[in-house]
ModelCIF file with pLDDT and N, C-alpha, C, O atoms, coordinates in Angstrom:
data_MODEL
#
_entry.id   MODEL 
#
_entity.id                         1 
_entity.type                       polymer 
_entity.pdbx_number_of_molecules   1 
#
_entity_poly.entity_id                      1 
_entity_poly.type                           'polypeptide(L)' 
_entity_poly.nstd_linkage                   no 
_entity_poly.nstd_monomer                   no 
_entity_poly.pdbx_seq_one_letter_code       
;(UNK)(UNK)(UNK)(UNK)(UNK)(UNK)(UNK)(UNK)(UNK)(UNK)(UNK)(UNK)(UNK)(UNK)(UNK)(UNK)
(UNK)(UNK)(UNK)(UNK)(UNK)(UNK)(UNK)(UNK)(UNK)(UNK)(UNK)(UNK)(UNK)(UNK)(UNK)(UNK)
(UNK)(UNK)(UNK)(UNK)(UNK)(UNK)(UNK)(UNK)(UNK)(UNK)(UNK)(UNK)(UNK)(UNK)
;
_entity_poly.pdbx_seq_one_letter_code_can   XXXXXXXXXXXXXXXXXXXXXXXXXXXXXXXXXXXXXXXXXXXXXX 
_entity_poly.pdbx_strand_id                 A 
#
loop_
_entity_poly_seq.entity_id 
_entity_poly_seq.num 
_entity_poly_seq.mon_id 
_entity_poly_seq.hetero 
1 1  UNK n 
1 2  UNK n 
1 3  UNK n 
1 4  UNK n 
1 5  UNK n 
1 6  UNK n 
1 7  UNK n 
1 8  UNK n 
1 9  UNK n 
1 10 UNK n 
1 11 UNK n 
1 12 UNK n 
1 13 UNK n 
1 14 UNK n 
1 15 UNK n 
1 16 UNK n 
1 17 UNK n 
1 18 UNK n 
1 19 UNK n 
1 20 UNK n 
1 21 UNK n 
1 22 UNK n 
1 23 UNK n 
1 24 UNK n 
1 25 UNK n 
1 26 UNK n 
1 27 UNK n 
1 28 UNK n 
1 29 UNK n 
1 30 UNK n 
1 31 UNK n 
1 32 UNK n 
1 33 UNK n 
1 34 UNK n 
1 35 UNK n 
1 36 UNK n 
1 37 UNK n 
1 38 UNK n 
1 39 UNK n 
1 40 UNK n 
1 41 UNK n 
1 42 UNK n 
1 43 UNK n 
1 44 UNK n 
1 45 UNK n 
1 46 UNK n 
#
_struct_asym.id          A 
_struct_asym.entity_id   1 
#
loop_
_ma_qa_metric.id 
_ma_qa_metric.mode 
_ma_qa_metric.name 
_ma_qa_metric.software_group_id 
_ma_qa_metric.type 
1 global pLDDT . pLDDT 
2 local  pLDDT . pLDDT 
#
_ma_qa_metric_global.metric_id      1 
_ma_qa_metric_global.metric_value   77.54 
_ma_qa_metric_global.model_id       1 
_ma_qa_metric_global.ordinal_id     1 
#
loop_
_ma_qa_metric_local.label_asym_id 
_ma_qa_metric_local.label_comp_id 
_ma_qa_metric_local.label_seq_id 
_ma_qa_metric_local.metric_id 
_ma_qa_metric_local.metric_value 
_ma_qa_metric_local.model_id 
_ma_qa_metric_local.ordinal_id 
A UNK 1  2 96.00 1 1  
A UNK 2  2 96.00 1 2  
A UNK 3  2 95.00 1 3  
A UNK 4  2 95.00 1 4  
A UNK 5  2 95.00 1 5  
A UNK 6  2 93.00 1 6  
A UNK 7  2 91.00 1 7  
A UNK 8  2 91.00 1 8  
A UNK 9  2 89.00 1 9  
A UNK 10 2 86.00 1 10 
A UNK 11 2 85.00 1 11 
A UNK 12 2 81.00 1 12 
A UNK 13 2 82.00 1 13 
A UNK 14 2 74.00 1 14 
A UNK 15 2 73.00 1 15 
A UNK 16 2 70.00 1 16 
A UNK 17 2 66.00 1 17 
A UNK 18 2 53.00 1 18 
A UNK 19 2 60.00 1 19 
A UNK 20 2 62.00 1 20 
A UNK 21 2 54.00 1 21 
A UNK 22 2 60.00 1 22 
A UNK 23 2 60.00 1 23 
A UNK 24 2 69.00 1 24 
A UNK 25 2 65.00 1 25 
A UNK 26 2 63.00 1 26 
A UNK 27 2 67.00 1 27 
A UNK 28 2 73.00 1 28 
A UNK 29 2 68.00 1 29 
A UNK 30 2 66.00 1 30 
A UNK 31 2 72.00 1 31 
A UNK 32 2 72.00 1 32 
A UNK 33 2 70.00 1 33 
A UNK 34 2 68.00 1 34 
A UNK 35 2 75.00 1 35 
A UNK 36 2 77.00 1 36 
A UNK 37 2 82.00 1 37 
A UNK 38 2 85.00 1 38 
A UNK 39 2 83.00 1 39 
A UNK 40 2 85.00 1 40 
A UNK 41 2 88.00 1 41 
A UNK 42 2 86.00 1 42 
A UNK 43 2 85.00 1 43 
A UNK 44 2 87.00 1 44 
A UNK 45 2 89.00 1 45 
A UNK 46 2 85.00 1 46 
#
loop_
_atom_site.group_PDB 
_atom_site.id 
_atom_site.type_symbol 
_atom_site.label_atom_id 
_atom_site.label_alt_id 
_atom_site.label_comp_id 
_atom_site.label_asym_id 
_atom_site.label_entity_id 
_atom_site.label_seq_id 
_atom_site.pdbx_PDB_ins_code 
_atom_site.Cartn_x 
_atom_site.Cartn_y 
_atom_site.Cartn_z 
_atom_site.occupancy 
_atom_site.B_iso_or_equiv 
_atom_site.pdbx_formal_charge 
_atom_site.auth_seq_id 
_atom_site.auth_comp_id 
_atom_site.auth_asym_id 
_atom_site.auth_atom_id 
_atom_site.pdbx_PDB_model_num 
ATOM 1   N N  . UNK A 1 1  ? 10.979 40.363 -20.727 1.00 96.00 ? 1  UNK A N  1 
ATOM 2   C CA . UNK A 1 1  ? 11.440 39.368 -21.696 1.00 96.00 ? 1  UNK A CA 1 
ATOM 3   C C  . UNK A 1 1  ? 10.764 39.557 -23.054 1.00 96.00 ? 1  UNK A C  1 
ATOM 4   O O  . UNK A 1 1  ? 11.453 39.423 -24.065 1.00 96.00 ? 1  UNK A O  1 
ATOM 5   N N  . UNK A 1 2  ? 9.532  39.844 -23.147 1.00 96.00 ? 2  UNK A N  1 
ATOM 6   C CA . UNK A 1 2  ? 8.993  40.015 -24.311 1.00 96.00 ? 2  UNK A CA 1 
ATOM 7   C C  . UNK A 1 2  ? 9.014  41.243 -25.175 1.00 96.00 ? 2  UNK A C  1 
ATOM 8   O O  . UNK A 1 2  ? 8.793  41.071 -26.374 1.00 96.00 ? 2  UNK A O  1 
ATOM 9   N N  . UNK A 1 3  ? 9.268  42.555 -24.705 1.00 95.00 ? 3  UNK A N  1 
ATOM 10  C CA . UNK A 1 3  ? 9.646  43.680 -24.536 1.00 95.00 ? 3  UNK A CA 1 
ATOM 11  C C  . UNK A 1 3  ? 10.793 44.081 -25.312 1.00 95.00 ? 3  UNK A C  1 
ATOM 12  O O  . UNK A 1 3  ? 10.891 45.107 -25.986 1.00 95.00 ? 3  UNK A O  1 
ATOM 13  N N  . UNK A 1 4  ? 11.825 42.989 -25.122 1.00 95.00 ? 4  UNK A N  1 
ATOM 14  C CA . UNK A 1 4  ? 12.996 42.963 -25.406 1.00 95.00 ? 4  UNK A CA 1 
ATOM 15  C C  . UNK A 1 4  ? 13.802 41.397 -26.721 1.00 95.00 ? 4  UNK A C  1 
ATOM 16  O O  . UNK A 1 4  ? 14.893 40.996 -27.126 1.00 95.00 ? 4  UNK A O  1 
ATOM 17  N N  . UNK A 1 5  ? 12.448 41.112 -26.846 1.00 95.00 ? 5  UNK A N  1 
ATOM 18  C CA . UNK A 1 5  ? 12.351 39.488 -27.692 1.00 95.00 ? 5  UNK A CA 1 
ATOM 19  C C  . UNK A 1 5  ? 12.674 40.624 -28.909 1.00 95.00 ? 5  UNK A C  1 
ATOM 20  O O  . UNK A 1 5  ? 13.777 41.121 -28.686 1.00 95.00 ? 5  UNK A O  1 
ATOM 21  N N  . UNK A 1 6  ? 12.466 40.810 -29.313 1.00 93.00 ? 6  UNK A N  1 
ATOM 22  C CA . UNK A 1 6  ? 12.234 42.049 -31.024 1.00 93.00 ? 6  UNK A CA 1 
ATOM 23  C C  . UNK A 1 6  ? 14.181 42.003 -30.952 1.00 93.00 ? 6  UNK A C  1 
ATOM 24  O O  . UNK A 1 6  ? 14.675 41.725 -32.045 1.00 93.00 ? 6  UNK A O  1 
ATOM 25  N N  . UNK A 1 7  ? 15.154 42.235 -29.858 1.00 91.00 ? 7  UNK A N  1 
ATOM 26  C CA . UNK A 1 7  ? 16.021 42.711 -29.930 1.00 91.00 ? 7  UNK A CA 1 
ATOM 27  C C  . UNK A 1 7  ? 17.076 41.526 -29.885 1.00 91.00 ? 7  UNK A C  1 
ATOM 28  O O  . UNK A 1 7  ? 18.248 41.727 -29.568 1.00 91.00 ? 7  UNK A O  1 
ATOM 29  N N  . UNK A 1 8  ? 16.583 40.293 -30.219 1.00 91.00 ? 8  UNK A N  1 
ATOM 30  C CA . UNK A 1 8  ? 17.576 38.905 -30.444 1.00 91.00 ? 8  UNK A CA 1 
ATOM 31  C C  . UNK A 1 8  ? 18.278 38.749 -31.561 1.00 91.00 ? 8  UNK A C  1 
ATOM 32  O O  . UNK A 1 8  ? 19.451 38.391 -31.447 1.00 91.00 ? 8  UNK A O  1 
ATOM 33  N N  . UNK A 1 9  ? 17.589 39.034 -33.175 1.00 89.00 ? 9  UNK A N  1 
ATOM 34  C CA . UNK A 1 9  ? 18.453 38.795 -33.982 1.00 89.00 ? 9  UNK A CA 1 
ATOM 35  C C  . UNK A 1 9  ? 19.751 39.524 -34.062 1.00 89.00 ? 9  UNK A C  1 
ATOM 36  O O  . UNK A 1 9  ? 20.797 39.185 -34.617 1.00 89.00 ? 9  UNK A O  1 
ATOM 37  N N  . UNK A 1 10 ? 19.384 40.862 -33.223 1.00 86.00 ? 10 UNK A N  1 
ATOM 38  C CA . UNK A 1 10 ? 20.996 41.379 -32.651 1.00 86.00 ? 10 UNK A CA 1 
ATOM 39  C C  . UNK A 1 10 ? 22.031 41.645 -31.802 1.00 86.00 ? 10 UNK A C  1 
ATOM 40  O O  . UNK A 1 10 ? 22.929 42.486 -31.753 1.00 86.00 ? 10 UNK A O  1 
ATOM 41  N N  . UNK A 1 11 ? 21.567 40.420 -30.941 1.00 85.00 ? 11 UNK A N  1 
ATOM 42  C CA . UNK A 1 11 ? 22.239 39.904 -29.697 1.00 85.00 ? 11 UNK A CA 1 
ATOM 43  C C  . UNK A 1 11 ? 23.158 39.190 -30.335 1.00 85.00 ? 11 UNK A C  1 
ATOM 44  O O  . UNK A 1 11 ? 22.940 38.831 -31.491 1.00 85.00 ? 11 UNK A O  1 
ATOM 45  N N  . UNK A 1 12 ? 24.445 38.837 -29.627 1.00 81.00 ? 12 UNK A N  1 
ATOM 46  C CA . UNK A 1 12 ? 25.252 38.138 -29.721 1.00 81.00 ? 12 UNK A CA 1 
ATOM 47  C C  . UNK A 1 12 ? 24.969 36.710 -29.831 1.00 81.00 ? 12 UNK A C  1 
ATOM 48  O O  . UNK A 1 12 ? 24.057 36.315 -29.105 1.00 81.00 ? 12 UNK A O  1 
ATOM 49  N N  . UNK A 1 13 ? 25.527 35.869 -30.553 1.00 82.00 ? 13 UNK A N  1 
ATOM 50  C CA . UNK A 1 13 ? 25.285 34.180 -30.365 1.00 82.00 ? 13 UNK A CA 1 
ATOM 51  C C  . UNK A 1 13 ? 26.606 33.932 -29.424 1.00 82.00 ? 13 UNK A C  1 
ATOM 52  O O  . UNK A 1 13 ? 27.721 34.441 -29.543 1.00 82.00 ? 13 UNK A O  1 
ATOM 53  N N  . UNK A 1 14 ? 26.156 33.034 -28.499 1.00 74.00 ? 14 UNK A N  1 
ATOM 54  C CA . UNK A 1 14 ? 27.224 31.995 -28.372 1.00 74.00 ? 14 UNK A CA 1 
ATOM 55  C C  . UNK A 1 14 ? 28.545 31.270 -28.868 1.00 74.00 ? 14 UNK A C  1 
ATOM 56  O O  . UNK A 1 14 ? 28.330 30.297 -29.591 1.00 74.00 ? 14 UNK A O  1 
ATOM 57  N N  . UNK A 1 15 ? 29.347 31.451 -28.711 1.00 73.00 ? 15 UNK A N  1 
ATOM 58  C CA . UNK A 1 15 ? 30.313 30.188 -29.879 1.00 73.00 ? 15 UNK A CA 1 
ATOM 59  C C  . UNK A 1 15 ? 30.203 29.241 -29.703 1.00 73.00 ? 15 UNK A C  1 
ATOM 60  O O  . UNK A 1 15 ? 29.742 28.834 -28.637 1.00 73.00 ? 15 UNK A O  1 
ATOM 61  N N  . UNK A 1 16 ? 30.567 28.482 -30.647 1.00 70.00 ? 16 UNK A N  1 
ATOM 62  C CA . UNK A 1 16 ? 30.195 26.555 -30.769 1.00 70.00 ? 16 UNK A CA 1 
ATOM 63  C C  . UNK A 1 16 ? 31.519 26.030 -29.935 1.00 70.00 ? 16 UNK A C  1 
ATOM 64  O O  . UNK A 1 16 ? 32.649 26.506 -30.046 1.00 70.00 ? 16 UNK A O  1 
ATOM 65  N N  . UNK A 1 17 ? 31.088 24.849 -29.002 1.00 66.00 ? 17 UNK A N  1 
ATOM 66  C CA . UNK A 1 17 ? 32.366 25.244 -28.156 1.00 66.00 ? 17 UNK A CA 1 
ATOM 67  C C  . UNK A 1 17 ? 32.486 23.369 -28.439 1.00 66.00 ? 17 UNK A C  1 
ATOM 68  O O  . UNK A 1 17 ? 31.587 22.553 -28.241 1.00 66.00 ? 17 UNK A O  1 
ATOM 69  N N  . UNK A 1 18 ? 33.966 23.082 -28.977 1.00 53.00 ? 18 UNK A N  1 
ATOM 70  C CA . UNK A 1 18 ? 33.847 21.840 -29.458 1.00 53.00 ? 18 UNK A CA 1 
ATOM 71  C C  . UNK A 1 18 ? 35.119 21.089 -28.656 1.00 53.00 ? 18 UNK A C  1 
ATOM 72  O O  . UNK A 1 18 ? 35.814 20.101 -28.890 1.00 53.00 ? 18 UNK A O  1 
ATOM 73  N N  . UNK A 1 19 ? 35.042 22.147 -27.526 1.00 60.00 ? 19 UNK A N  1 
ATOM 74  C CA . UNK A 1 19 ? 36.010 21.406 -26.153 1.00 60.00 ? 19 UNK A CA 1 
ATOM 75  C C  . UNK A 1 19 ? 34.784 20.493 -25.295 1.00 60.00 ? 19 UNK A C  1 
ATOM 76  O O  . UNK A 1 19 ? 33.615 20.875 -25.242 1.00 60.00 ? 19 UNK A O  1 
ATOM 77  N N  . UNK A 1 20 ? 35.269 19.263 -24.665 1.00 62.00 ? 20 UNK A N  1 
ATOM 78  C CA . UNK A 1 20 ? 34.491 18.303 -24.184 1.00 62.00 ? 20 UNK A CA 1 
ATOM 79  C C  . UNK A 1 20 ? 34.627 19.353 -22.291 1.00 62.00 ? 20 UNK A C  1 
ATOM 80  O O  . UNK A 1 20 ? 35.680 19.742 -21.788 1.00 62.00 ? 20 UNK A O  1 
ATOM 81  N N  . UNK A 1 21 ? 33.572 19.480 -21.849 1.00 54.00 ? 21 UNK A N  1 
ATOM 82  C CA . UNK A 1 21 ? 32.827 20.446 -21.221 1.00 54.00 ? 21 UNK A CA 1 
ATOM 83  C C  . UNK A 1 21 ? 33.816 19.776 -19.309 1.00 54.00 ? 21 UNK A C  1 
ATOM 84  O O  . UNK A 1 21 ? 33.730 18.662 -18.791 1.00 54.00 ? 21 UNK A O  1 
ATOM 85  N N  . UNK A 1 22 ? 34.292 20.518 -19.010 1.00 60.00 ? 22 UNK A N  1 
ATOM 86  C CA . UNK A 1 22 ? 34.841 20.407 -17.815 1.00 60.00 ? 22 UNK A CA 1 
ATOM 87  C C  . UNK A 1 22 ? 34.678 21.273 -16.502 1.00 60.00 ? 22 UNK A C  1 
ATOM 88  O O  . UNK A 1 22 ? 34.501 22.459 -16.783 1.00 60.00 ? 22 UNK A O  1 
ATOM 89  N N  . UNK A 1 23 ? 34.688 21.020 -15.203 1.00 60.00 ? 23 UNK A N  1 
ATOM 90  C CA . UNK A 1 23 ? 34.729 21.502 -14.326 1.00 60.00 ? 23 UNK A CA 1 
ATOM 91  C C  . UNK A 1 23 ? 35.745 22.944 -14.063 1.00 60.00 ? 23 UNK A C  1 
ATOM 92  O O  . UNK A 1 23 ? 35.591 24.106 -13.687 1.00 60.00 ? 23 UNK A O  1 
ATOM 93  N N  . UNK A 1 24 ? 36.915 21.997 -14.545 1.00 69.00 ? 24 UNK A N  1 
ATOM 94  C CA . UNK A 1 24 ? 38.397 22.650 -14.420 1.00 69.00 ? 24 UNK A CA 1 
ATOM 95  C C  . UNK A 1 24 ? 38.419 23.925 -15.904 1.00 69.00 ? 24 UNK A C  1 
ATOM 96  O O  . UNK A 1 24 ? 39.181 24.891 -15.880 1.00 69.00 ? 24 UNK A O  1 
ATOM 97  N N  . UNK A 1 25 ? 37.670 23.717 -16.810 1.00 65.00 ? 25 UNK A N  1 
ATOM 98  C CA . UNK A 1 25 ? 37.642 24.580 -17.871 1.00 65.00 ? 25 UNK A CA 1 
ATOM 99  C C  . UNK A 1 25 ? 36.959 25.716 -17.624 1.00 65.00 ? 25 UNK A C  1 
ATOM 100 O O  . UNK A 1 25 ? 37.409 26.811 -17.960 1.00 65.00 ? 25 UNK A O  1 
ATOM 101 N N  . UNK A 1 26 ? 35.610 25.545 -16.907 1.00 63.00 ? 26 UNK A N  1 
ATOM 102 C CA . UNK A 1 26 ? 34.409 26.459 -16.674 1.00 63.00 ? 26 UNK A CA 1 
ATOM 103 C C  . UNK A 1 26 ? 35.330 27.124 -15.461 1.00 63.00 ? 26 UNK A C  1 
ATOM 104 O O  . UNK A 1 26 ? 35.666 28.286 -15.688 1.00 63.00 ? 26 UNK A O  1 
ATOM 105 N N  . UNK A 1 27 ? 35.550 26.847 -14.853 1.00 67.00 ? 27 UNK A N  1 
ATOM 106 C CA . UNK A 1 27 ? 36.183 27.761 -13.191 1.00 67.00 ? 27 UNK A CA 1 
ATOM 107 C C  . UNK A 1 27 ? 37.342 28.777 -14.059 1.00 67.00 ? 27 UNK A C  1 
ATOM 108 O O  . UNK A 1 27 ? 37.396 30.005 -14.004 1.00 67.00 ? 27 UNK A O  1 
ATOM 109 N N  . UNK A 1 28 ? 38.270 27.812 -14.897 1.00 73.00 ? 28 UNK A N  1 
ATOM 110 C CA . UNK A 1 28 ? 39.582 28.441 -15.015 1.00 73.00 ? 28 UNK A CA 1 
ATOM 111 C C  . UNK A 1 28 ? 39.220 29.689 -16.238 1.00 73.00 ? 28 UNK A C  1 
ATOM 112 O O  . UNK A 1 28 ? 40.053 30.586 -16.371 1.00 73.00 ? 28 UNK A O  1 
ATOM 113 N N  . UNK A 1 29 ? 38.053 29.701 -17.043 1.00 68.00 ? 29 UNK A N  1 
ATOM 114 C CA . UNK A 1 29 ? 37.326 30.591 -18.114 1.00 68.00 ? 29 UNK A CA 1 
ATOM 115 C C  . UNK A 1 29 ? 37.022 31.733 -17.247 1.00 68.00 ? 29 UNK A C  1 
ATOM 116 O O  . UNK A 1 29 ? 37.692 32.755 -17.398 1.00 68.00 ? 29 UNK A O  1 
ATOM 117 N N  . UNK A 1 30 ? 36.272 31.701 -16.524 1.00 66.00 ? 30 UNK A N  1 
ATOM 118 C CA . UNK A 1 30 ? 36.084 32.502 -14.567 1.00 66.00 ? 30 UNK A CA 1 
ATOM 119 C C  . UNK A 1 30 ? 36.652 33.377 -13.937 1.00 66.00 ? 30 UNK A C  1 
ATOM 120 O O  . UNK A 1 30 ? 36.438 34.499 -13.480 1.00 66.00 ? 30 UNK A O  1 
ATOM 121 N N  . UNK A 1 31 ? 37.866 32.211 -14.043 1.00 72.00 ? 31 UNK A N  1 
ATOM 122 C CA . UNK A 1 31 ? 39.303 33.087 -13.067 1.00 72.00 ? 31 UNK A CA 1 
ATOM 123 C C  . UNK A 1 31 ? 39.398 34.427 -14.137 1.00 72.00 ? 31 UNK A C  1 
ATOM 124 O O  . UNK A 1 31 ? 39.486 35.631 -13.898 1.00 72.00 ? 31 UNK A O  1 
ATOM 125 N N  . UNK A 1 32 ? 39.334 33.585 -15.560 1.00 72.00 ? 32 UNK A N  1 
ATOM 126 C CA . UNK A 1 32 ? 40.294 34.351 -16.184 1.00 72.00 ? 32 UNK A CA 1 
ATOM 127 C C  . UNK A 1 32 ? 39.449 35.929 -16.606 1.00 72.00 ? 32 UNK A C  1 
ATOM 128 O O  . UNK A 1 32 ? 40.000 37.024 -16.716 1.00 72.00 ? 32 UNK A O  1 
ATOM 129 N N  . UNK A 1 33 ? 38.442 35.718 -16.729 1.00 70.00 ? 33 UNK A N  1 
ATOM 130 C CA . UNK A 1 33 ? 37.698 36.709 -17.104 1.00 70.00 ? 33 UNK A CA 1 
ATOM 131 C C  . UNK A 1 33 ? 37.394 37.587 -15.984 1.00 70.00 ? 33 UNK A C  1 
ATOM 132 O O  . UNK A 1 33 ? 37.281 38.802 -16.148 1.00 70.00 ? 33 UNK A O  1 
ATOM 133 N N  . UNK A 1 34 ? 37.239 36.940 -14.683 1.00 68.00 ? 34 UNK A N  1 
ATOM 134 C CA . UNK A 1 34 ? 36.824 38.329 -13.164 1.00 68.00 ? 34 UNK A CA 1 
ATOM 135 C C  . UNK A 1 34 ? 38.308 38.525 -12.905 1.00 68.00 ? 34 UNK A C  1 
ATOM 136 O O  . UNK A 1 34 ? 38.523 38.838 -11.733 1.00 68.00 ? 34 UNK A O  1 
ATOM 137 N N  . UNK A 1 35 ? 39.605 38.411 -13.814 1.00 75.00 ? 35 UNK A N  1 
ATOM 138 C CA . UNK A 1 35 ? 40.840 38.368 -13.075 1.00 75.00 ? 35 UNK A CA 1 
ATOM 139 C C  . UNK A 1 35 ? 40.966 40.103 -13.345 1.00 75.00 ? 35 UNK A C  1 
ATOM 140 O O  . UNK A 1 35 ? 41.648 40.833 -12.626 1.00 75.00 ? 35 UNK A O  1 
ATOM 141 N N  . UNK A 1 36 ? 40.228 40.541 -14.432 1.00 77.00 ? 36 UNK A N  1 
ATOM 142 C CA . UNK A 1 36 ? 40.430 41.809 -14.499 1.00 77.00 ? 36 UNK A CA 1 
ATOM 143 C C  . UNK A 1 36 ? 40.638 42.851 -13.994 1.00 77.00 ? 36 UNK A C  1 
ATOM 144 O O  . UNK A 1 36 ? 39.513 43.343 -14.076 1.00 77.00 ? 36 UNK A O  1 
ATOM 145 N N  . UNK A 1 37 ? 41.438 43.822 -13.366 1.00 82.00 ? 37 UNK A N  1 
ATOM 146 C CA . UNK A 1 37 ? 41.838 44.730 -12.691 1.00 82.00 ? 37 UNK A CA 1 
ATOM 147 C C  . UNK A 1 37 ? 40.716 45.544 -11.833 1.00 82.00 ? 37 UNK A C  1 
ATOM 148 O O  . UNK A 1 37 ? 40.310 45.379 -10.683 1.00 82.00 ? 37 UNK A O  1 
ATOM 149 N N  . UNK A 1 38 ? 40.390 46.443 -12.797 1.00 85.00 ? 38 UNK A N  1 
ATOM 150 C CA . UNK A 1 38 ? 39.054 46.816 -13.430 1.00 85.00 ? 38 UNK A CA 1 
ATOM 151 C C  . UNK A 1 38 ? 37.808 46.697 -12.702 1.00 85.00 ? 38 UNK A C  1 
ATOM 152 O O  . UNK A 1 38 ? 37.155 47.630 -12.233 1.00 85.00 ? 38 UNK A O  1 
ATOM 153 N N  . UNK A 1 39 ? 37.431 44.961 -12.631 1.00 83.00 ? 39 UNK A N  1 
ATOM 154 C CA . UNK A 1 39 ? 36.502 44.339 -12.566 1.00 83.00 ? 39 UNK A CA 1 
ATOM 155 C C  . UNK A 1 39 ? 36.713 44.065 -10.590 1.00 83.00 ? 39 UNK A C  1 
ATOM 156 O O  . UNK A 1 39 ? 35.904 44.066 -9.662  1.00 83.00 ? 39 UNK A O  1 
ATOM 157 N N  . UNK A 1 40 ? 37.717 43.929 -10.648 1.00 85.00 ? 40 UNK A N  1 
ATOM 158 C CA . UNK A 1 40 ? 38.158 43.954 -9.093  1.00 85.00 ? 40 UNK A CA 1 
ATOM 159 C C  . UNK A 1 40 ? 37.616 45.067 -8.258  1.00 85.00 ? 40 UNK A C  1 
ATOM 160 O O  . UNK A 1 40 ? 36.606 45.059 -7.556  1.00 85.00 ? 40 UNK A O  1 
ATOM 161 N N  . UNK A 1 41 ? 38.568 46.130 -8.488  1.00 88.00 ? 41 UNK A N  1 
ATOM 162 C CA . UNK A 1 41 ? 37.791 47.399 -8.148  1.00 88.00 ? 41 UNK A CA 1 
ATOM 163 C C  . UNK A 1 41 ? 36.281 47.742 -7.930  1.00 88.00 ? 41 UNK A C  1 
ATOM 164 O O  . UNK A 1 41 ? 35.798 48.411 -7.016  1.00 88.00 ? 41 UNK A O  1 
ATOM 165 N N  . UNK A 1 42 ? 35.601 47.091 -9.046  1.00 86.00 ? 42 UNK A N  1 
ATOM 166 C CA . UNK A 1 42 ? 34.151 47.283 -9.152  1.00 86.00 ? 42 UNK A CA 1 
ATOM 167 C C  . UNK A 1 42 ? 33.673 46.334 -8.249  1.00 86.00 ? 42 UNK A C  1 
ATOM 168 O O  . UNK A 1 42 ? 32.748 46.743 -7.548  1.00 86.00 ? 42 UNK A O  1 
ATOM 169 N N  . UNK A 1 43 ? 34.074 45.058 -8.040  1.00 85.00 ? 43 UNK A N  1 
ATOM 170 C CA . UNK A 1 43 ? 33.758 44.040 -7.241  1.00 85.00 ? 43 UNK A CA 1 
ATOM 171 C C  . UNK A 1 43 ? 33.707 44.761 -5.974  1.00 85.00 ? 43 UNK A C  1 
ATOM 172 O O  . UNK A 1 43 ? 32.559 45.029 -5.621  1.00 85.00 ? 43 UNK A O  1 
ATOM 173 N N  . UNK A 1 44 ? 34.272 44.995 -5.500  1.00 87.00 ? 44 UNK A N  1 
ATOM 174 C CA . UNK A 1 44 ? 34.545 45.301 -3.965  1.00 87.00 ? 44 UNK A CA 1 
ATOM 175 C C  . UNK A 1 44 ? 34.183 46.553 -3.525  1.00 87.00 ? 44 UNK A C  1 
ATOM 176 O O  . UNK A 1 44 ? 33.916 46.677 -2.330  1.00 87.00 ? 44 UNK A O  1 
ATOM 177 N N  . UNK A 1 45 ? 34.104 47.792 -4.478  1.00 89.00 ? 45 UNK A N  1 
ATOM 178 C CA . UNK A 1 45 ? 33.300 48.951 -4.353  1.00 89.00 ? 45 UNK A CA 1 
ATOM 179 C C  . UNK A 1 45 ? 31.886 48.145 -4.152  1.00 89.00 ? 45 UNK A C  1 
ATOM 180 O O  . UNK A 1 45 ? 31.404 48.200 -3.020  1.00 89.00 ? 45 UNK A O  1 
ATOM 181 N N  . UNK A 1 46 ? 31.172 47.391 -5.169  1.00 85.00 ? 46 UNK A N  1 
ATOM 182 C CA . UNK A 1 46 ? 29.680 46.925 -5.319  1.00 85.00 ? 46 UNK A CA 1 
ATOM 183 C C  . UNK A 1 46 ? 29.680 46.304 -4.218  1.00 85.00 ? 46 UNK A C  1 
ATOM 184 O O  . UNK A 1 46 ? 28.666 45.717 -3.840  1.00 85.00 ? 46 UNK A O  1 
#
């Protein structure tokens, strides 16, 4: 962690997320992002 502290100001930020924070939002953000083909493949090889 400290090693790697030097390398934050060029990490990515977060976006400001000015949707009111849901169960059904966080899962369906989830789906949508491991829905990847791709990511499948790798899933199940790993």
């Amino acid at each position: 962690a400290l090693g790697t502290h030097r390398n934050i100001p060029q990490l990515r930020e977060a976006p400001v997320n000015t949707e009111r924070f849901s169960l059904r939002k966080l899962f369906g953000e989830m789906f949508e992002t491991l829905s990847e083909k791709s990511f499948f493949a790798l899933f199940v090889a790993t």
